[in-house]
N, C-alpha and C. Protein backbone atom coordinates (compact mmCIF):
# COMPACT_ATOMS: atom_id res chain seq x y z
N UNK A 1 -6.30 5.35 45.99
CA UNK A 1 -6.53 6.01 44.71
C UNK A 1 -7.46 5.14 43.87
N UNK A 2 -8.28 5.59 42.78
CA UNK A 2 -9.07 5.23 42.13
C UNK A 2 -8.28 4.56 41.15
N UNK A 3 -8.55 2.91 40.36
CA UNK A 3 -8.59 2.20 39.74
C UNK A 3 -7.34 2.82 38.26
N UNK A 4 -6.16 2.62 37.79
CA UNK A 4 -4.87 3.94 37.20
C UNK A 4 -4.23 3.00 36.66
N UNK A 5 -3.36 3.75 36.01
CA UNK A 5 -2.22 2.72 35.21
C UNK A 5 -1.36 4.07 35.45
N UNK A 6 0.07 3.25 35.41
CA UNK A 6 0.83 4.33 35.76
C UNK A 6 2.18 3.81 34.74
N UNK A 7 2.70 4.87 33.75
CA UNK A 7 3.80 4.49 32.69
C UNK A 7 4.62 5.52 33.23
N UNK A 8 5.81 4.72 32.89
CA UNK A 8 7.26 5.39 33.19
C UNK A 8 8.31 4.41 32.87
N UNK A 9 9.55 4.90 32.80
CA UNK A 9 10.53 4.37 32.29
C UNK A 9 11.60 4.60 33.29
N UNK A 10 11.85 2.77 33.51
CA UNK A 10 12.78 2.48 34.27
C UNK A 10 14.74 2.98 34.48
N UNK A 11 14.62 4.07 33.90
CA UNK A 11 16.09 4.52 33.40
C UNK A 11 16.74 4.38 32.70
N UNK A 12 17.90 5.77 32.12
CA UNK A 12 18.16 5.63 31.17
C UNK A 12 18.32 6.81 30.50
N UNK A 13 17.22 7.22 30.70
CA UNK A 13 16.75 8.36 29.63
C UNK A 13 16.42 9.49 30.14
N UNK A 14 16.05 10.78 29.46
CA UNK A 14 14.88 11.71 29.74
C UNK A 14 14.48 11.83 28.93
N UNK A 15 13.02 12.39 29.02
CA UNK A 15 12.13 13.29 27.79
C UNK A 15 11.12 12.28 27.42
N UNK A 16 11.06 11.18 27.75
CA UNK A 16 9.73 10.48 27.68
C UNK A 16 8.29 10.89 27.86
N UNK A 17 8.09 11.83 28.92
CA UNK A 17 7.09 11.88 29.98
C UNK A 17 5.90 12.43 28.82
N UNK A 18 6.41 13.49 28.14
CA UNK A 18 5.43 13.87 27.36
C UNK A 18 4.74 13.05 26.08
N UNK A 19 5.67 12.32 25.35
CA UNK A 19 5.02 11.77 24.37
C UNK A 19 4.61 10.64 25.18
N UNK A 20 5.13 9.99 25.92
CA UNK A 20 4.08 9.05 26.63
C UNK A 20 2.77 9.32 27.23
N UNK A 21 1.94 10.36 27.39
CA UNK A 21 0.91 11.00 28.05
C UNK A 21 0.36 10.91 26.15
N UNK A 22 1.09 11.24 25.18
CA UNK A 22 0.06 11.12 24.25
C UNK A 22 -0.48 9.73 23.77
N UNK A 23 0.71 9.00 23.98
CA UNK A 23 0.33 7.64 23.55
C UNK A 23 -1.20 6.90 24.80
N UNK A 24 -0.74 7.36 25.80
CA UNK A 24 -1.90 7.40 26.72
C UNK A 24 -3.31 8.03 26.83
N UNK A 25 -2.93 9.01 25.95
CA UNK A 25 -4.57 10.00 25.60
C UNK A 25 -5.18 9.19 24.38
N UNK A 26 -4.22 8.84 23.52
CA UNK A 26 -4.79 8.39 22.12
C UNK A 26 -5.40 6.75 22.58
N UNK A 27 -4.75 6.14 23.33
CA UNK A 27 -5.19 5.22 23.42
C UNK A 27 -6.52 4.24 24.02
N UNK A 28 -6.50 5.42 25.28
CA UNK A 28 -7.38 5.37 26.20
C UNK A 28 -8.46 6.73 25.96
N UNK A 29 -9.05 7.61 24.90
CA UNK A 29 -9.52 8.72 25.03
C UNK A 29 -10.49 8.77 26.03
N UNK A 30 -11.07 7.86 26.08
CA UNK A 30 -12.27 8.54 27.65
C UNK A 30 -11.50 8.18 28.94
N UNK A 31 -10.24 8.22 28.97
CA UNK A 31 -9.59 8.47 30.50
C UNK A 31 -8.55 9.74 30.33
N UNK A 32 -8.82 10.37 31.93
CA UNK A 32 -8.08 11.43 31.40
C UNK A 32 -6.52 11.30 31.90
N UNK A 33 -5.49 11.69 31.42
CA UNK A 33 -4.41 11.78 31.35
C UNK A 33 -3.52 12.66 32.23
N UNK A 34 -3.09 12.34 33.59
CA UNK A 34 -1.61 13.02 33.91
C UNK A 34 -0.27 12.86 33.68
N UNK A 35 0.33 13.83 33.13
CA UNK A 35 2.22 13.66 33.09
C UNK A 35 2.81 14.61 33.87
N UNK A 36 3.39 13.92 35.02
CA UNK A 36 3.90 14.39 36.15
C UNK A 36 5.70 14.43 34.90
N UNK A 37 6.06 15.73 35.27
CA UNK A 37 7.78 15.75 34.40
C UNK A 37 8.54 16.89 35.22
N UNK A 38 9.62 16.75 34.96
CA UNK A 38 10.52 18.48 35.40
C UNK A 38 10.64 19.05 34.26
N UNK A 39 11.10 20.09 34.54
CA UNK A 39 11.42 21.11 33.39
C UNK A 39 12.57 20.55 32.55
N UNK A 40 13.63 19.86 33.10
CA UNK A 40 15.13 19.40 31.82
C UNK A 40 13.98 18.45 31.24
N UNK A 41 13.66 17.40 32.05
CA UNK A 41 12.93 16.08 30.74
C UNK A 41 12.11 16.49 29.52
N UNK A 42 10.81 17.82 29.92
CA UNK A 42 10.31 18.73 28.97
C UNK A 42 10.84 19.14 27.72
N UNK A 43 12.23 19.65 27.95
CA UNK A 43 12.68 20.46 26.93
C UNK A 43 13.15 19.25 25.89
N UNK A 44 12.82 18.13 26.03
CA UNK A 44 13.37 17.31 25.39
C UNK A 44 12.19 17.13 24.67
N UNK A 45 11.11 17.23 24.76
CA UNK A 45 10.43 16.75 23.53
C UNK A 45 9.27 18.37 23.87
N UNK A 46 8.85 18.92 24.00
CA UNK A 46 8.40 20.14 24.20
C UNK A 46 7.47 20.39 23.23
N UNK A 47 8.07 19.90 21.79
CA UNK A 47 6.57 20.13 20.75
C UNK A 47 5.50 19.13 21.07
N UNK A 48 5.52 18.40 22.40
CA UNK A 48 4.67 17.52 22.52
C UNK A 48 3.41 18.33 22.70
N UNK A 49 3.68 19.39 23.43
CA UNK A 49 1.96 20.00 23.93
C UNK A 49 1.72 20.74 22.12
N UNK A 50 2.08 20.90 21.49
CA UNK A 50 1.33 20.93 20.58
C UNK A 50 0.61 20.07 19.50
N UNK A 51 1.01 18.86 20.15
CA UNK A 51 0.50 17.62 19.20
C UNK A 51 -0.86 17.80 20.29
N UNK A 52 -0.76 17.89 21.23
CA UNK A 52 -1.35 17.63 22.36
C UNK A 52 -2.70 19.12 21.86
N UNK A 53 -2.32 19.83 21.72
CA UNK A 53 -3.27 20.92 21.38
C UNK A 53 -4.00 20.49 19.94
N UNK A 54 -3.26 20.12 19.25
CA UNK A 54 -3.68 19.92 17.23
C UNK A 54 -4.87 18.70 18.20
N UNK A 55 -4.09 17.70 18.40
CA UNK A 55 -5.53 16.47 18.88
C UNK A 55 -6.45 16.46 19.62
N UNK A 56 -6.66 18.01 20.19
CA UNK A 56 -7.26 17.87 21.75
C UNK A 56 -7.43 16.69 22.63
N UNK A 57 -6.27 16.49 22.76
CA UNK A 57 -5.64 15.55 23.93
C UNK A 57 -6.30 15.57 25.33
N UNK A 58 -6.96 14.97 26.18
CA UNK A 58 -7.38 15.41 27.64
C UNK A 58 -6.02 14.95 28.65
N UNK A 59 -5.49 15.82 28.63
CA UNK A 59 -3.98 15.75 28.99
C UNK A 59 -3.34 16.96 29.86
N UNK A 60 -3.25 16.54 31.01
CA UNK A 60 -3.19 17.97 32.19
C UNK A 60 -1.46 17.10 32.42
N UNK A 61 -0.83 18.18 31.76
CA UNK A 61 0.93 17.60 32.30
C UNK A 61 1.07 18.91 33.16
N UNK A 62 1.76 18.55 34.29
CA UNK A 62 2.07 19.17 35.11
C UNK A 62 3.86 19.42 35.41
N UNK A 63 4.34 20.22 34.91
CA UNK A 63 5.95 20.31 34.97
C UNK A 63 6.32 21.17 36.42
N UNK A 64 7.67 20.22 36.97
CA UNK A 64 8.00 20.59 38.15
C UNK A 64 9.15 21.75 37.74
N UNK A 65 9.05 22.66 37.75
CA UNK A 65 10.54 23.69 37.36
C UNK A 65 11.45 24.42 38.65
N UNK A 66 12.45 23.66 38.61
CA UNK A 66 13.34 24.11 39.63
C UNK A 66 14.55 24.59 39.07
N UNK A 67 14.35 24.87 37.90
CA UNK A 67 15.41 25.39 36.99
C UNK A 67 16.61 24.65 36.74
N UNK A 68 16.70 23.64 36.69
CA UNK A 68 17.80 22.78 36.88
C UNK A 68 17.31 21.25 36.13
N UNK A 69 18.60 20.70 35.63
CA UNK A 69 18.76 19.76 35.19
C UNK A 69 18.96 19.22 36.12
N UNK A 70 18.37 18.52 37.24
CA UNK A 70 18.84 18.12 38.62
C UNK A 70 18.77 16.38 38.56
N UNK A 71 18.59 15.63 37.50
CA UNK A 71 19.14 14.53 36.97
C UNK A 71 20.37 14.32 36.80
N UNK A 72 20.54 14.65 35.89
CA UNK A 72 22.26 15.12 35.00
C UNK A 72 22.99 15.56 35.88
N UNK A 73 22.87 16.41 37.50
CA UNK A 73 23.73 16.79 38.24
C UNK A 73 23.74 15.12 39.18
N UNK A 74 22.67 14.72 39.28
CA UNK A 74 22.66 13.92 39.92
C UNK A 74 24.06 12.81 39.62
N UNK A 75 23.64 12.40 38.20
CA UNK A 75 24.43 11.25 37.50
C UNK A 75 25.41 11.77 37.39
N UNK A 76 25.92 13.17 37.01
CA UNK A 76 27.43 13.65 37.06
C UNK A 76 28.33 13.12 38.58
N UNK A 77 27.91 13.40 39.80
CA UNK A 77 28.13 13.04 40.71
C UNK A 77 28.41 11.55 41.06
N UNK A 78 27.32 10.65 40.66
CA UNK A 78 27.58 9.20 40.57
C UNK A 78 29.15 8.57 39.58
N UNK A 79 29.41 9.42 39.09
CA UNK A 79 30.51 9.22 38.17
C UNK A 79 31.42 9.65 38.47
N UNK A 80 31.36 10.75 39.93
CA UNK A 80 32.75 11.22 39.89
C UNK A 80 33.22 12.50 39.53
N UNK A 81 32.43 13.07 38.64
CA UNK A 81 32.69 14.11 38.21
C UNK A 81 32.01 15.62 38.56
N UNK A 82 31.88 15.63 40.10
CA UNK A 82 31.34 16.68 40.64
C UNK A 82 32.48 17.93 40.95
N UNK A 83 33.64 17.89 40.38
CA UNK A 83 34.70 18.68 40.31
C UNK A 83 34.97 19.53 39.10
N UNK A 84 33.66 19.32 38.47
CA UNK A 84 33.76 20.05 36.96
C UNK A 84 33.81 21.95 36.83
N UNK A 85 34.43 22.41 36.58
CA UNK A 85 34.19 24.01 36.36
C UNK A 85 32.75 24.46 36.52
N UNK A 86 32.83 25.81 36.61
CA UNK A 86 31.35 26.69 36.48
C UNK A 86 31.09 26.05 35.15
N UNK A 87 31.94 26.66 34.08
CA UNK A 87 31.24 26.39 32.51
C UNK A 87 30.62 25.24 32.39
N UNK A 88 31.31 24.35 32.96
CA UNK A 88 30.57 22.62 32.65
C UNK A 88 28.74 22.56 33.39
N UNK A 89 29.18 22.83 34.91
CA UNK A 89 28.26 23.23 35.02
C UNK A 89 26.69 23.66 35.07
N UNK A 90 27.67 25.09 34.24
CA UNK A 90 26.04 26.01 33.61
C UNK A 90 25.21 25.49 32.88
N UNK A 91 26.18 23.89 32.26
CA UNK A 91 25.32 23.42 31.09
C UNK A 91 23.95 22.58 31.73
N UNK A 92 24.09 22.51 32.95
CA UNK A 92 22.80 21.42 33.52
C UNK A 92 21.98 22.41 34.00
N UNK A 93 22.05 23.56 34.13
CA UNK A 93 20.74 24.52 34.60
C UNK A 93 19.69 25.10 33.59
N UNK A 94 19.08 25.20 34.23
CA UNK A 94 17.91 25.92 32.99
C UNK A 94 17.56 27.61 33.89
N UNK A 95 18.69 28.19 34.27
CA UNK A 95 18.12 29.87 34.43
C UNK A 95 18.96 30.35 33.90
N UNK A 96 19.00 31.69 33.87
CA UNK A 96 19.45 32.73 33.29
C UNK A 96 18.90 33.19 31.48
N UNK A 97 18.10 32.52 30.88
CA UNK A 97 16.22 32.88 31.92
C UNK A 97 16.00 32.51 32.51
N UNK A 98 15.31 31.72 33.57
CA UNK A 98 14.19 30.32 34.41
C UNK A 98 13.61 30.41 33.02
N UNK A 99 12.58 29.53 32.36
CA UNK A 99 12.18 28.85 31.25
C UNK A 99 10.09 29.13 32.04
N UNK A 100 9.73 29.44 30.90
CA UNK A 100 8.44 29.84 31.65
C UNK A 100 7.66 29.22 30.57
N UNK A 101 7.43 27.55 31.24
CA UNK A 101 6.32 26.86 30.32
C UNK A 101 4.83 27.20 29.85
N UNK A 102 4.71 27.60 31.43
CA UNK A 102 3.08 28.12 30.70
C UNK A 102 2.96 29.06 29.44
N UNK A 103 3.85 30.00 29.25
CA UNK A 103 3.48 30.91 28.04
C UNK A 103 4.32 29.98 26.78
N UNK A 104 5.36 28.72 27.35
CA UNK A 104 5.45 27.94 26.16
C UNK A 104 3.71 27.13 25.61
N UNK A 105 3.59 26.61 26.60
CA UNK A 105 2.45 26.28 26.35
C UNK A 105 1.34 26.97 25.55
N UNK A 106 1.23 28.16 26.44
CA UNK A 106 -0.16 28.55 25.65
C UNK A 106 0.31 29.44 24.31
N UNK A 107 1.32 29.21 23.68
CA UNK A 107 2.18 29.51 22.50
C UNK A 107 1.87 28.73 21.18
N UNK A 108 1.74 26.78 22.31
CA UNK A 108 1.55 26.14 21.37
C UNK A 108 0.01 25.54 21.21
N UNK A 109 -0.81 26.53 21.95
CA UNK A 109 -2.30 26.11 22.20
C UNK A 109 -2.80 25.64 23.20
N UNK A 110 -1.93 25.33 24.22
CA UNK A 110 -2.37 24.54 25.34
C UNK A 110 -2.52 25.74 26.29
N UNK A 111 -3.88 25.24 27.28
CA UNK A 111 -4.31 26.40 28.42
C UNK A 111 -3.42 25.92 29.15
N UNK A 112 -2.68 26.89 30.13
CA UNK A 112 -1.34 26.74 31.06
C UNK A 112 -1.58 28.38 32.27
N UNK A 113 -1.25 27.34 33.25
CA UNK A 113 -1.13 28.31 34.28
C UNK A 113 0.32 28.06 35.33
N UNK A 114 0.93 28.83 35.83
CA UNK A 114 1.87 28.96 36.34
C UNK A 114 1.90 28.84 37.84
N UNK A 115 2.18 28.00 38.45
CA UNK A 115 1.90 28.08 40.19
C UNK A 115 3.01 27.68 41.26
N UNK A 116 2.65 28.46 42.19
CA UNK A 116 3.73 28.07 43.14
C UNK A 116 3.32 27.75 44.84
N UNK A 117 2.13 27.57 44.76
CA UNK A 117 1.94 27.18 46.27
C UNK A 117 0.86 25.67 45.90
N UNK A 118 0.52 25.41 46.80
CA UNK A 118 -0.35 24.19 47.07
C UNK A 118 -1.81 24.45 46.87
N UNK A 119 -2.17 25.73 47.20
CA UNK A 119 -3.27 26.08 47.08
C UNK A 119 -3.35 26.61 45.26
N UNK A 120 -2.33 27.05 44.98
CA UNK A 120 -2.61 26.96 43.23
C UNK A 120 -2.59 26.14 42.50
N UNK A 121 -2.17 25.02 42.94
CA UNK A 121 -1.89 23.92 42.20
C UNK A 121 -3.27 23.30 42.33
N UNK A 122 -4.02 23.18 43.80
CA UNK A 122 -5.02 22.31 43.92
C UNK A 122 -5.69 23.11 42.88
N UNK A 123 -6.34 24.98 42.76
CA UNK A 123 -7.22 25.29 41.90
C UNK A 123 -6.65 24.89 40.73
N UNK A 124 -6.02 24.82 40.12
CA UNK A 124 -5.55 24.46 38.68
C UNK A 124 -5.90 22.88 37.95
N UNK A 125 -5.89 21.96 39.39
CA UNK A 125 -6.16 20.85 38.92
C UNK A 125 -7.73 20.61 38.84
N UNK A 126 -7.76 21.05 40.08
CA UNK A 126 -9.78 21.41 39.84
C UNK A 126 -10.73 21.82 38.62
N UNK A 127 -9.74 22.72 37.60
CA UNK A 127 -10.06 23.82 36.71
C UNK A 127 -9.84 22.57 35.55
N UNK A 128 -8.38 21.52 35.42
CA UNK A 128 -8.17 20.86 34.28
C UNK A 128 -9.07 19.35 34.36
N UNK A 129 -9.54 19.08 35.47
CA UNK A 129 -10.11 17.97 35.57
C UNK A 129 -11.86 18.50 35.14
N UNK A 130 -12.18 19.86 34.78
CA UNK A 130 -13.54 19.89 34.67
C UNK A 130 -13.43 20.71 33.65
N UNK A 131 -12.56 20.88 32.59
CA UNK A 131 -12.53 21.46 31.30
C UNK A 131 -11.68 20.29 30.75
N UNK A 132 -12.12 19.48 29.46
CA UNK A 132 -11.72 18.64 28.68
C UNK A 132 -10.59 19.39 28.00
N UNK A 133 -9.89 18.21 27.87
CA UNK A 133 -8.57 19.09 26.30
C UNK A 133 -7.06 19.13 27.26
N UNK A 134 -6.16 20.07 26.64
CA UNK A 134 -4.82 19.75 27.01
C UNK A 134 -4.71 20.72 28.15
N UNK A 135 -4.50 20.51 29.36
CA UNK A 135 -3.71 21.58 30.05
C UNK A 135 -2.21 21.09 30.52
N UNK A 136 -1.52 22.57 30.64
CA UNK A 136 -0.38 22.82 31.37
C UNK A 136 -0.46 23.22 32.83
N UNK A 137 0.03 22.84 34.02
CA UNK A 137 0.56 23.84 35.16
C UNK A 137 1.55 23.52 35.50
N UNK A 138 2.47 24.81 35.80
CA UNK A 138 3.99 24.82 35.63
C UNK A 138 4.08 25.02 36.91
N UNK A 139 4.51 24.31 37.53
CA UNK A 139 4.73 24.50 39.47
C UNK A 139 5.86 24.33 40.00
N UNK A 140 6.34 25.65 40.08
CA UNK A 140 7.75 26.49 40.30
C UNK A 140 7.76 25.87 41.69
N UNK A 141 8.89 25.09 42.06
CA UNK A 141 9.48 24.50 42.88
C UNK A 141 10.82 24.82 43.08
N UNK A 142 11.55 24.76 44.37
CA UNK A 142 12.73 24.91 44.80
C UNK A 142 13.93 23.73 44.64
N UNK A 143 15.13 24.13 44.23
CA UNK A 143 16.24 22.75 43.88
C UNK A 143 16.20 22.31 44.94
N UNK A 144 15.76 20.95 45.09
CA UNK A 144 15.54 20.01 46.67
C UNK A 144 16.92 19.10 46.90
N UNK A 145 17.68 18.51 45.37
CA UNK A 145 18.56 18.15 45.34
C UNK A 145 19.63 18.02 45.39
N UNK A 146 20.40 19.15 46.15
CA UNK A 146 21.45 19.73 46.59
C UNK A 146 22.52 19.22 47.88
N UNK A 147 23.73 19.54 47.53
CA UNK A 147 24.52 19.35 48.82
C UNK A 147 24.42 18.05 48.67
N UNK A 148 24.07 17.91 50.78
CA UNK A 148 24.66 16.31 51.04
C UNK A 148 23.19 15.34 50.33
N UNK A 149 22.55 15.86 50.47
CA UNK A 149 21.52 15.04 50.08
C UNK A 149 21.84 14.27 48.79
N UNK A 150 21.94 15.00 47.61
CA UNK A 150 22.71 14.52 46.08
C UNK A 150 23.62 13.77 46.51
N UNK A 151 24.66 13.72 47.57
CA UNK A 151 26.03 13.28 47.42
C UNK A 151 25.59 11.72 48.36
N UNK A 152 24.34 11.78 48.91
CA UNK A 152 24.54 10.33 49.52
C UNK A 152 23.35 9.65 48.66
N UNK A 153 22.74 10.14 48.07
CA UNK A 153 21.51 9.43 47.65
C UNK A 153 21.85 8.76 46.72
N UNK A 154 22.74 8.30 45.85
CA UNK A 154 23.19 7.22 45.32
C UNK A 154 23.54 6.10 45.99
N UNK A 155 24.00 6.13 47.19
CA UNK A 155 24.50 5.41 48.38
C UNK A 155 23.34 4.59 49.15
N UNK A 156 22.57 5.51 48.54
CA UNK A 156 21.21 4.99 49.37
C UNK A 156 20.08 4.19 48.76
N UNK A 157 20.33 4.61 47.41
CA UNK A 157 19.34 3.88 46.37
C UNK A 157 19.75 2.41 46.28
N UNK A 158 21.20 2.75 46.07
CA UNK A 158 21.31 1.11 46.18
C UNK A 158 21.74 0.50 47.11
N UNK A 159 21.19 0.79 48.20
CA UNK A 159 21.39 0.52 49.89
C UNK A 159 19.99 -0.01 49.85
N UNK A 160 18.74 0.43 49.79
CA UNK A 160 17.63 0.14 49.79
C UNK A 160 17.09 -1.62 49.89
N UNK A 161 17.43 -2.21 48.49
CA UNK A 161 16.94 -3.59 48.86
C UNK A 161 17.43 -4.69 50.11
N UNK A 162 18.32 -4.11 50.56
CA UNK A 162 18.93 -4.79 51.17
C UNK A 162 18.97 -4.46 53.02
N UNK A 163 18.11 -3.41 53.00
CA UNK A 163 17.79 -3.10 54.19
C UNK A 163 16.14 -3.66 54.90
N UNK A 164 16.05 -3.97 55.88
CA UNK A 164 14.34 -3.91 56.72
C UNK A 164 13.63 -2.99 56.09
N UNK A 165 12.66 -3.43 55.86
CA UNK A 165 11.39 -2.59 55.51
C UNK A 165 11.09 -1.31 56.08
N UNK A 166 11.08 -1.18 57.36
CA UNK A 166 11.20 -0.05 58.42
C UNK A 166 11.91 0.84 57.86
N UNK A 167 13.27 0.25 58.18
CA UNK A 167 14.50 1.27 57.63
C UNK A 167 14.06 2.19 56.21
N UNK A 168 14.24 1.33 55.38
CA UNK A 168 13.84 1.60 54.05
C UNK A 168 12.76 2.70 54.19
N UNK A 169 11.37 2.87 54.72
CA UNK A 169 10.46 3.62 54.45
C UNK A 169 10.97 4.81 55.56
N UNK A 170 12.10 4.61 56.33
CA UNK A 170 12.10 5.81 57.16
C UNK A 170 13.21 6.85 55.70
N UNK A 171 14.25 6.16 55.56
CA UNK A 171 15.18 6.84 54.74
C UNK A 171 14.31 7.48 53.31
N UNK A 172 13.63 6.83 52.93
CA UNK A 172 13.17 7.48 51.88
C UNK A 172 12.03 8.30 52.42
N UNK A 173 11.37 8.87 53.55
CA UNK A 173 10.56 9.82 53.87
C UNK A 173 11.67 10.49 54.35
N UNK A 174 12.91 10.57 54.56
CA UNK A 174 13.52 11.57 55.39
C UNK A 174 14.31 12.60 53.96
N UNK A 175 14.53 11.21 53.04
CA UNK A 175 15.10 11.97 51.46
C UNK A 175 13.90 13.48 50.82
N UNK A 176 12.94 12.54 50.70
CA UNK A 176 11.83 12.76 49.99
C UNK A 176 10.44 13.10 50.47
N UNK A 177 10.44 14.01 51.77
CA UNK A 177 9.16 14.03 52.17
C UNK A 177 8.06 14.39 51.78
């Protein structure tokens, strides 16, 4: 990859992703800006794409939407508490609507397109890397984090340093391909 800085936050939290892409546009204006986020971290700061629109920000955030708070299910589980009711639950999903950023977006000024294959995503990025200013693409993805996978991958994260190098890069391509 070409010459990057890459910000993120070591845990803890959600909802960073967006105002950090501004602090990154404002700072750096002649570089352009990606914020890779899911849809739960989004809703946490969400008036960001309109700061992002008021400043013309060169800022292509790209939100993963799998309808799910699939963090929060994650960490519920690490704790133990994967025995919780439907009601408890419902509270970590984001359907019943699904949440449809792009028309949040272009609500709050930002050009946004909606995609779900590989081939839309590549035109979309093609389209934001050669038009300056803020874009959205919302790239409807499937819950990957489910079942056994959720239930060992805590087991595994902090299994990691302590394994061969080998090992290590096989388990996390077999998690995460």
């Amino acid at each position: 990859a070409p010459r990057h800085d890459m910000i993120t936050l070591t845990g803890g939290a959600i909802g960073q992703g967006l105002p950090n892409a501004i602090g990154a546009a404002i700072a750096c204006p002649d570089r352009p800006v990606f914020a890779l986020i899911g849809d739960g971290t989004s809703m946490y700061t969400i008036q960001s794409l309109w700061t992002m629109a008021r400043e013309q920000l060169n800022v292509t955030s790209i939100i993963f939407n799998n309808a799910s708070y699939s963090v929060l299910n994650i960490e519920l589980e690490r704790v133990g508490a994967e025995s919780v009711g439907s009601k408890a639950k419902s509270q970590l999903d984001l359907n019943r609507p699904v949440l449809n950023f792009a028309q949040l977006a272009q609500g709050m000024g930002v050009h946004a397109v909606r995609v779900s294959t590989a081939e839309e995503l590549n035109k979309a990025l093609e389209y934001a890397q050669s038009h300056p200013g803020p874009h959205l693409i919302e790239a409807m993805v499937p819950e990957s984090m489910n079942g056994v996978k959720r239930k060992i991958l805590p087991w595994i994260l902090r299994s990691l340093p302590n394994l061969p190098l080998p090992v290590t890069r096989a388990l996390k391509k077999k998690i995460a391909p």
